[in-house]
N, C-alpha and C. Protein backbone atom coordinates (compact mmCIF):
# COMPACT_ATOMS: atom_id res chain seq x y z
N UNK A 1 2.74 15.17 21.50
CA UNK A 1 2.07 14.52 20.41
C UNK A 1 3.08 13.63 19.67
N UNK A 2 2.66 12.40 19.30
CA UNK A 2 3.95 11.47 18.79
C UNK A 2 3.93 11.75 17.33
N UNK A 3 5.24 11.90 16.06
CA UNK A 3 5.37 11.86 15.54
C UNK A 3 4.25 10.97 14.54
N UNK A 4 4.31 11.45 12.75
CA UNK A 4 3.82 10.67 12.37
C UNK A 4 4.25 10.59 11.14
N UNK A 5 4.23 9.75 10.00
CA UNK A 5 4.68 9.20 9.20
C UNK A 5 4.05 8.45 8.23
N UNK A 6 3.41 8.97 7.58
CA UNK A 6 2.32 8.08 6.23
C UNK A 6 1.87 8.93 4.92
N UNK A 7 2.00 7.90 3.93
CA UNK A 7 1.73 8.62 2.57
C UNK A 7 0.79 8.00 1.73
N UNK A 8 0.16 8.60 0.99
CA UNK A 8 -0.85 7.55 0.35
C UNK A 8 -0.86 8.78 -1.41
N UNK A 9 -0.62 7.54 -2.25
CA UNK A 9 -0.49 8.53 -3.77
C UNK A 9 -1.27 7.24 -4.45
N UNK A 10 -1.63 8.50 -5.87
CA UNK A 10 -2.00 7.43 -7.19
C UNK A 10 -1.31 8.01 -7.94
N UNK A 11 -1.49 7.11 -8.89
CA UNK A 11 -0.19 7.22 -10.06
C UNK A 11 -0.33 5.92 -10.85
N UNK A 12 1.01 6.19 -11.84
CA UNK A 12 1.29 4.98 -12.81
C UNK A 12 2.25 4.98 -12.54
N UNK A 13 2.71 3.17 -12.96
CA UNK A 13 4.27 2.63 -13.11
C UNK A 13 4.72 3.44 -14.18
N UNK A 14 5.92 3.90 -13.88
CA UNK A 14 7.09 4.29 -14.86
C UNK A 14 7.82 3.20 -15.51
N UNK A 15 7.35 2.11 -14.81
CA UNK A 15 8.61 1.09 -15.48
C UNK A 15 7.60 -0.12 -14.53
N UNK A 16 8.39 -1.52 -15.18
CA UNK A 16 7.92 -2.88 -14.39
C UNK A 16 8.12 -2.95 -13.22
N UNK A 17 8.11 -3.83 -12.27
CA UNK A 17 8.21 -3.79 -10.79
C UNK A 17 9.60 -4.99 -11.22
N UNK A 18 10.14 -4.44 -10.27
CA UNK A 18 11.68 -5.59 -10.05
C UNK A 18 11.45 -6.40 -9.23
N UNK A 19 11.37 -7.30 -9.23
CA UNK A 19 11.05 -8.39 -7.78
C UNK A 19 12.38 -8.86 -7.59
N UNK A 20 12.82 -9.02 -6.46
CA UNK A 20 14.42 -9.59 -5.92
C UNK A 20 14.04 -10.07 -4.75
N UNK A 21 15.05 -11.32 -4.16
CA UNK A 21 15.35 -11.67 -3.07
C UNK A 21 16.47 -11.07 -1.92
N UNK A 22 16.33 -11.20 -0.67
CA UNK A 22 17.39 -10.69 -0.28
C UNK A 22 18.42 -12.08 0.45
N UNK A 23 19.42 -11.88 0.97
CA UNK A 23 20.01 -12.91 1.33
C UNK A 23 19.29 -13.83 2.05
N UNK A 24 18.40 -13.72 3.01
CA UNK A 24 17.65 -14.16 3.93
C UNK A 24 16.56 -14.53 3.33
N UNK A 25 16.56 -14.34 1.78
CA UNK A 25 15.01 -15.06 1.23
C UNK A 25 13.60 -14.62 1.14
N UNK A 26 14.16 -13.16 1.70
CA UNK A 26 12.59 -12.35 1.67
C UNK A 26 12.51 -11.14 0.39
N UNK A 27 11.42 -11.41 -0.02
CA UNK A 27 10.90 -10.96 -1.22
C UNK A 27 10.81 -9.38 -1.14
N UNK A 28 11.66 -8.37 -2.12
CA UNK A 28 11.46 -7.35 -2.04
C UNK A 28 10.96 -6.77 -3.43
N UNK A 29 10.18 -6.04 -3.72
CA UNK A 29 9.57 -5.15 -4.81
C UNK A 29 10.24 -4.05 -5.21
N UNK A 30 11.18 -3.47 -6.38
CA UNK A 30 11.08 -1.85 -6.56
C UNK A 30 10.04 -1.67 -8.05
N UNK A 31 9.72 -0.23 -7.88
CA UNK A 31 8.96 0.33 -9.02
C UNK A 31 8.89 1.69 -8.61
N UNK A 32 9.01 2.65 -9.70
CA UNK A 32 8.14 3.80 -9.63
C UNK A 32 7.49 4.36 -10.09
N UNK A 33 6.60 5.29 -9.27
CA UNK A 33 5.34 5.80 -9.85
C UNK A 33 5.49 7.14 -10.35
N UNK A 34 4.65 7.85 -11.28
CA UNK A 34 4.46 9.10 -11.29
C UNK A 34 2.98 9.37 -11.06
N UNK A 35 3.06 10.12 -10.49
CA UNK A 35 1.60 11.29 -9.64
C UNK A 35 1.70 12.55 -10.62
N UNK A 36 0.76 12.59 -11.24
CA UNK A 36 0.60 13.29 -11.78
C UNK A 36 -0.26 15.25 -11.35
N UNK A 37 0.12 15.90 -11.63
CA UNK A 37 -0.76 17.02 -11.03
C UNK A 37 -0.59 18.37 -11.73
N UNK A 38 -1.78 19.13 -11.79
CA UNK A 38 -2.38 20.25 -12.63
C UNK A 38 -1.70 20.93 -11.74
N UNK A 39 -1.13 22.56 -12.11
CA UNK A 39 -1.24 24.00 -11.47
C UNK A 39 -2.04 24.68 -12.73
N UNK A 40 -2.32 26.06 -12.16
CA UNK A 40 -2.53 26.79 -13.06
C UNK A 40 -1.23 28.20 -12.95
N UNK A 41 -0.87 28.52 -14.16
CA UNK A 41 0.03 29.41 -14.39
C UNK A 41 -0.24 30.46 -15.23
N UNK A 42 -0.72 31.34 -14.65
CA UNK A 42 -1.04 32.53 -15.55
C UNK A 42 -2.71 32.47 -15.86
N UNK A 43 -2.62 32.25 -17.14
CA UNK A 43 -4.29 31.82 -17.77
C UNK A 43 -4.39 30.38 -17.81
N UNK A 44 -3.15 29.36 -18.01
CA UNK A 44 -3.29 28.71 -18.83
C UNK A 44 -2.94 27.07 -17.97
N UNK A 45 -3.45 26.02 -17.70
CA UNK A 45 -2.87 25.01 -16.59
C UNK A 45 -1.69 24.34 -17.54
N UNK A 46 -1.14 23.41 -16.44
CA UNK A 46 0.11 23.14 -16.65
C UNK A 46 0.06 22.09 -16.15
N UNK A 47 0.59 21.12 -16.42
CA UNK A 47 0.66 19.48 -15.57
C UNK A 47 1.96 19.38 -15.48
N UNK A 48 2.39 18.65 -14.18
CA UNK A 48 3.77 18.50 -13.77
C UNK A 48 3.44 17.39 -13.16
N UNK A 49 4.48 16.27 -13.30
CA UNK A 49 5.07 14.94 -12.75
C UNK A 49 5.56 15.20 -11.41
N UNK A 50 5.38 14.06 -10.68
CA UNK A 50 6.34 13.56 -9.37
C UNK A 50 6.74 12.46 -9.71
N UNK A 51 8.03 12.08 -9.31
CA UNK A 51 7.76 10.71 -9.46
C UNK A 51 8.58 9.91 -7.84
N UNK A 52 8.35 9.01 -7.45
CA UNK A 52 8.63 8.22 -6.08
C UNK A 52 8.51 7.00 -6.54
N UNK A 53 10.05 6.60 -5.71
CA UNK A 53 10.20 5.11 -5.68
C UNK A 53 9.78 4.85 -4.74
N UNK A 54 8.96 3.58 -4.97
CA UNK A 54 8.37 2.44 -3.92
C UNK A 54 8.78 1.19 -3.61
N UNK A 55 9.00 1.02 -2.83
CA UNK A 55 9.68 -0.42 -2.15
C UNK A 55 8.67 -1.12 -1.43
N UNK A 56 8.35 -2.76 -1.79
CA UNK A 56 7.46 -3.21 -1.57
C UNK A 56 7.90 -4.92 -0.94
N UNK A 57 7.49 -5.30 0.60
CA UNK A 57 8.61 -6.23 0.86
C UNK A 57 7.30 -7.28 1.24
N UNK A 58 8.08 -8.73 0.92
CA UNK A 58 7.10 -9.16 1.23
C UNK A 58 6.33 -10.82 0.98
N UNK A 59 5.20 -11.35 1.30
CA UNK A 59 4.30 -11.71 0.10
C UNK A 59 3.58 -11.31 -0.90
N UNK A 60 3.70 -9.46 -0.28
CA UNK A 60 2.78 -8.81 -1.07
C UNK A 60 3.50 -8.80 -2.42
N UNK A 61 4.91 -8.43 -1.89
CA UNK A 61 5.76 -7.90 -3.49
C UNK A 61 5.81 -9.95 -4.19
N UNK A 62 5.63 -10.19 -3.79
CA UNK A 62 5.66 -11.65 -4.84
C UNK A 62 4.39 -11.60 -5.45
N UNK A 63 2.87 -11.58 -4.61
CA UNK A 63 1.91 -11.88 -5.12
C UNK A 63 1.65 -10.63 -6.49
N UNK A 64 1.45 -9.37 -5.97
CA UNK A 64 1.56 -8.56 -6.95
C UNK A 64 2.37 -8.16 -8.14
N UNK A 65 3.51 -9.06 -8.26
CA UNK A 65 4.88 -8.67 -8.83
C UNK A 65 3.94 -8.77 -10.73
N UNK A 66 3.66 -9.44 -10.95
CA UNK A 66 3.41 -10.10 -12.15
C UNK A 66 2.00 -9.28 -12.28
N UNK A 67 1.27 -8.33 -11.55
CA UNK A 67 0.21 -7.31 -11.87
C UNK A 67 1.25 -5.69 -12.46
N UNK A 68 2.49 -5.21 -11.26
CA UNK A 68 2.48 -4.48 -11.40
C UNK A 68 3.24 -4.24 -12.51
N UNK A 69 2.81 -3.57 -13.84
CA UNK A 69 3.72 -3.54 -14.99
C UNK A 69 3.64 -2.00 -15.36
N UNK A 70 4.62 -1.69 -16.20
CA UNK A 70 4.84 -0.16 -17.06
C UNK A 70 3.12 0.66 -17.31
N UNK A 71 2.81 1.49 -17.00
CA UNK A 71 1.52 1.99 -16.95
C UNK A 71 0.51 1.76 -16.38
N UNK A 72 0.16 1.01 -15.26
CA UNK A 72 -0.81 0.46 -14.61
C UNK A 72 -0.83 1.09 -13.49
N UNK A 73 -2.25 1.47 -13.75
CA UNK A 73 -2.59 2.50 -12.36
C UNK A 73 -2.76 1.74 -10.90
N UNK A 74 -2.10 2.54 -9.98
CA UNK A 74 -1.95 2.17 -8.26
C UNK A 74 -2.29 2.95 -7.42
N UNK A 75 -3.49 2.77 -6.36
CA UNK A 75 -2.86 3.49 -5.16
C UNK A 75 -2.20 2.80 -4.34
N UNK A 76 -1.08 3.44 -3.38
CA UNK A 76 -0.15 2.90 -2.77
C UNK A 76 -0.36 3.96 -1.00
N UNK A 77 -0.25 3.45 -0.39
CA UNK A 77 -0.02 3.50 1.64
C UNK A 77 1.07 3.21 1.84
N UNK A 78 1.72 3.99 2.57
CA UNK A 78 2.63 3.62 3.27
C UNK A 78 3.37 4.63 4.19
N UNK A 79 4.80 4.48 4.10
CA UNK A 79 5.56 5.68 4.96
C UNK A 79 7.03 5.61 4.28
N UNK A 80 7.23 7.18 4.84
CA UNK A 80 8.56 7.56 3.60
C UNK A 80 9.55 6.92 5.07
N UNK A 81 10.68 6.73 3.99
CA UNK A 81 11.82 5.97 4.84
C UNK A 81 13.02 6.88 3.78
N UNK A 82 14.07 6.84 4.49
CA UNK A 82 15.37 7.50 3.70
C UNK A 82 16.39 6.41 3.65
N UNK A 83 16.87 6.62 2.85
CA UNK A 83 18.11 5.79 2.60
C UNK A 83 19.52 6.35 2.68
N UNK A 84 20.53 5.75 3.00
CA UNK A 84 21.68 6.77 2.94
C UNK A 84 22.78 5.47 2.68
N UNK A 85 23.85 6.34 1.89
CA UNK A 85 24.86 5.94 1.43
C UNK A 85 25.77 6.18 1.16
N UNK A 86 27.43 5.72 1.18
CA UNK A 86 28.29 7.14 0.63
C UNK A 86 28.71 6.19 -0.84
N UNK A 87 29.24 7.35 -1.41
CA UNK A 87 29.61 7.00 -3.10
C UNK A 87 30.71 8.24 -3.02
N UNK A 88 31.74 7.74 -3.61
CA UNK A 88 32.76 8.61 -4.26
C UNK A 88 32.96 9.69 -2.81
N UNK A 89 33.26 8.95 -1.60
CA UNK A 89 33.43 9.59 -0.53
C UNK A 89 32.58 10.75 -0.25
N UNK A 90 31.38 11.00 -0.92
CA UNK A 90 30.22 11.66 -0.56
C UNK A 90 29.08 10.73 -0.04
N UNK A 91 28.62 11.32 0.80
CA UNK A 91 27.57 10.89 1.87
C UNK A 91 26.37 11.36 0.97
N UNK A 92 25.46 10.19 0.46
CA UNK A 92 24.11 9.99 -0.10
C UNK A 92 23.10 9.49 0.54
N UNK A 93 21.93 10.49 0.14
CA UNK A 93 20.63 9.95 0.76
C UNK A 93 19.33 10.06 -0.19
N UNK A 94 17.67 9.62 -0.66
CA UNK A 94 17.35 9.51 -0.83
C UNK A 94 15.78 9.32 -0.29
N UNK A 95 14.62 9.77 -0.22
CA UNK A 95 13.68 9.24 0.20
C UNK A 95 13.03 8.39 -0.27
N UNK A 96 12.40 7.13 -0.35
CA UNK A 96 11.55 5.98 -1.04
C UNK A 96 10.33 5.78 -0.09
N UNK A 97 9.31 5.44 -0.82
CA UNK A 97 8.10 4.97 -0.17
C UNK A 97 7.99 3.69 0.34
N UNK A 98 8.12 3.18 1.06
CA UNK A 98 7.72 1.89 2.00
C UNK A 98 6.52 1.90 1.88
N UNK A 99 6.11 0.85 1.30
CA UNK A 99 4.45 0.27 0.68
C UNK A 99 4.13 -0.66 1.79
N UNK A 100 2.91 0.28 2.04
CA UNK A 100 2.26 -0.84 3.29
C UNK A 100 0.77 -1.55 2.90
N UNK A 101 -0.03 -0.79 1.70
CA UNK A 101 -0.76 -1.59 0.89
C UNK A 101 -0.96 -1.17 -0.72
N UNK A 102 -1.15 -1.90 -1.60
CA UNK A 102 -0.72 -1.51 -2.71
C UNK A 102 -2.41 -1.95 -3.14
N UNK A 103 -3.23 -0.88 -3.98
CA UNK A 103 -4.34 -1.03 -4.78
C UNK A 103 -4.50 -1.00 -6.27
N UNK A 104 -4.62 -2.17 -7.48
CA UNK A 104 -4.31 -2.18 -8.15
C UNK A 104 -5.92 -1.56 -8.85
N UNK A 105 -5.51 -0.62 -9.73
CA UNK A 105 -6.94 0.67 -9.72
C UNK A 105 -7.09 -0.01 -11.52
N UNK A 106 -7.42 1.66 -12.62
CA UNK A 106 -7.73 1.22 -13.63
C UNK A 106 -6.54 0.66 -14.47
N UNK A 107 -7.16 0.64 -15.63
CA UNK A 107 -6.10 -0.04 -17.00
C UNK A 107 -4.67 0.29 -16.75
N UNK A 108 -3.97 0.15 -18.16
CA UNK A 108 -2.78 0.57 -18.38
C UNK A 108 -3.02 1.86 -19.63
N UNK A 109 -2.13 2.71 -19.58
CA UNK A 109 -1.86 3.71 -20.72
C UNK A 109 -2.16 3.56 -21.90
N UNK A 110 -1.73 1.76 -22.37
CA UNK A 110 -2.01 2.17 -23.84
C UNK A 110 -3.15 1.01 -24.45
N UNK A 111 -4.33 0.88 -23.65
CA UNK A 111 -5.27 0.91 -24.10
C UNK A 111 -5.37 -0.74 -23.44
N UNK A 112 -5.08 -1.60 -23.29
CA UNK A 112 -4.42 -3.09 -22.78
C UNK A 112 -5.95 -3.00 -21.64
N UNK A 113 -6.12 -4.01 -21.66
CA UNK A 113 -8.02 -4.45 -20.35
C UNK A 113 -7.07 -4.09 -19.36
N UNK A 114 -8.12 -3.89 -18.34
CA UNK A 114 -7.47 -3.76 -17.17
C UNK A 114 -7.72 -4.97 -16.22
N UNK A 115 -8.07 -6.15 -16.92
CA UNK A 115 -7.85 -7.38 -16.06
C UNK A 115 -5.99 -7.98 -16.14
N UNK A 116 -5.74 -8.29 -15.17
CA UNK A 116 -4.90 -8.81 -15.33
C UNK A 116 -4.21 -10.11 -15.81
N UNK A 117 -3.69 -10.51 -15.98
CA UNK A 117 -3.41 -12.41 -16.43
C UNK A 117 -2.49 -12.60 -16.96
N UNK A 118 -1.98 -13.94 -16.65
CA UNK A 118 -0.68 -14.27 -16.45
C UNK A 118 -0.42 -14.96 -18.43
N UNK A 119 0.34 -14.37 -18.90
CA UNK A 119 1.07 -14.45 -20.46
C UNK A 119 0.66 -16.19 -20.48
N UNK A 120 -0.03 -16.13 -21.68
CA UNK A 120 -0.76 -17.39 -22.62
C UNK A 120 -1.42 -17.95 -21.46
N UNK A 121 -1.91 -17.48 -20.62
CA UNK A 121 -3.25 -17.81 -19.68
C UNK A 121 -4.29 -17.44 -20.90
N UNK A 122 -5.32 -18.95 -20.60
CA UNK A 122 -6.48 -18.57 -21.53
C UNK A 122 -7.08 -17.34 -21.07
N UNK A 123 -8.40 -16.65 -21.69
CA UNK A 123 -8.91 -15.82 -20.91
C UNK A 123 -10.37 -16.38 -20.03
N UNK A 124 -10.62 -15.53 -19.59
CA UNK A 124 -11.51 -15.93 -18.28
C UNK A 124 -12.67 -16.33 -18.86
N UNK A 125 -13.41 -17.15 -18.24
CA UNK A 125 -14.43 -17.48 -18.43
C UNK A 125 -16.12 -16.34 -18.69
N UNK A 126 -17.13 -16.54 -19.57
CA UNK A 126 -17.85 -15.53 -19.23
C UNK A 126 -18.63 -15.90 -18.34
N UNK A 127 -19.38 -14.95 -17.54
CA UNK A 127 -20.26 -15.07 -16.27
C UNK A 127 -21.43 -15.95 -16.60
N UNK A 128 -21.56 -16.40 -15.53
CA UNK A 128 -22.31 -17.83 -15.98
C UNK A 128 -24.14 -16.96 -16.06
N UNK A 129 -24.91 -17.89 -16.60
CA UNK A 129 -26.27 -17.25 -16.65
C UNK A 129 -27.32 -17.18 -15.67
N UNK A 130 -27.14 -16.32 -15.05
CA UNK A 130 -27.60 -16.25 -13.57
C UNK A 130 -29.68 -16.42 -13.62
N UNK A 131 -30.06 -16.79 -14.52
CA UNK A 131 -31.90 -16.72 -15.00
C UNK A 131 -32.52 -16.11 -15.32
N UNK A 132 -32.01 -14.84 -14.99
CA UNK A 132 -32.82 -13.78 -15.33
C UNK A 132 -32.57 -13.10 -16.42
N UNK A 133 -33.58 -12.64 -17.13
CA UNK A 133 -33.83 -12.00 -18.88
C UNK A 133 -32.63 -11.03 -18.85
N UNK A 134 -32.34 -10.60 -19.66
CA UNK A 134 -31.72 -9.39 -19.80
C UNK A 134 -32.33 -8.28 -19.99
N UNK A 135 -33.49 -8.13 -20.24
CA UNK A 135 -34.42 -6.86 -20.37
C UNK A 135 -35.34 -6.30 -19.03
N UNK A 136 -35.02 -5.98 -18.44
CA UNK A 136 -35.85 -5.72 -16.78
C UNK A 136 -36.96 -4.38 -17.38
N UNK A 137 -37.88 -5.03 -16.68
CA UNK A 137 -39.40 -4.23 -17.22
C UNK A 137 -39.32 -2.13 -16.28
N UNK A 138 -38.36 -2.12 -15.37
CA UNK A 138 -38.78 -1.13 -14.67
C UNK A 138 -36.76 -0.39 -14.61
């Protein structure tokens, strides 16, 4: 049976999304999320945090960069990847999420629409008047 490798969470940004280039000009994303989740302990529940960094490469991480901000809910796909590194002659590693599609879900935390739009963008237009009454008989 071949190996397999995929994750799929919701959550909120902990922080803004970093958008960077890499030498070669391709667009990379960081941010992380926290997933939030209930146990129960004793009588009484308890909520405990996860939190995972996501790495997002791409057009996606350009197009989305300027949606994903501090509190804004996501689901995210992808597959865990590790990182490794040494520091201070210790050998470091890390797991991060490799984002393979990113769903931008409800609002933000502190109360902000959950449309998005780009700073001193007017706001959107209202829906045009499609003919029909607003009062439907049935």
């Amino acid at each position: 049976m071949p190996d397999l490798n995929s994750v799929a969470l919701i959550g909120r940004l902990t922080r803004d999304a970093d958008l960077r280039h890499t030498s070669g000009g391709k667009a990379v994303s960081n941010f992380s999320l926290a997933v939030n989740e209930r146990r129960k302990a004793g009588d009484q529940w308890k909520d405990e945090a996860g939190f995972f960094d996501i790495i997002l490469w791409g057009q996606l991480a350009e197009t989305l960069n300027q949606y994903l901000t501090k509190g804004k809910q996501i689901a995210v796909t992808g597959r865990l990847t590790q990182e490794r590194w040494e520091q201070d002659g210790q050998n470091r590693s890390k797991v991060a999420v490799t984002a393979a599609t990113v769903q931008l879900l409800g609002g933000t935390t502190n109360g902000n629409s959950n449309t998005a739009q780009k700073p001193g963008a007017a706001p959107p237009d209202p829906p045009a008047d499609d003919g029909f009454a607003d009062d439907i008989p049935f």
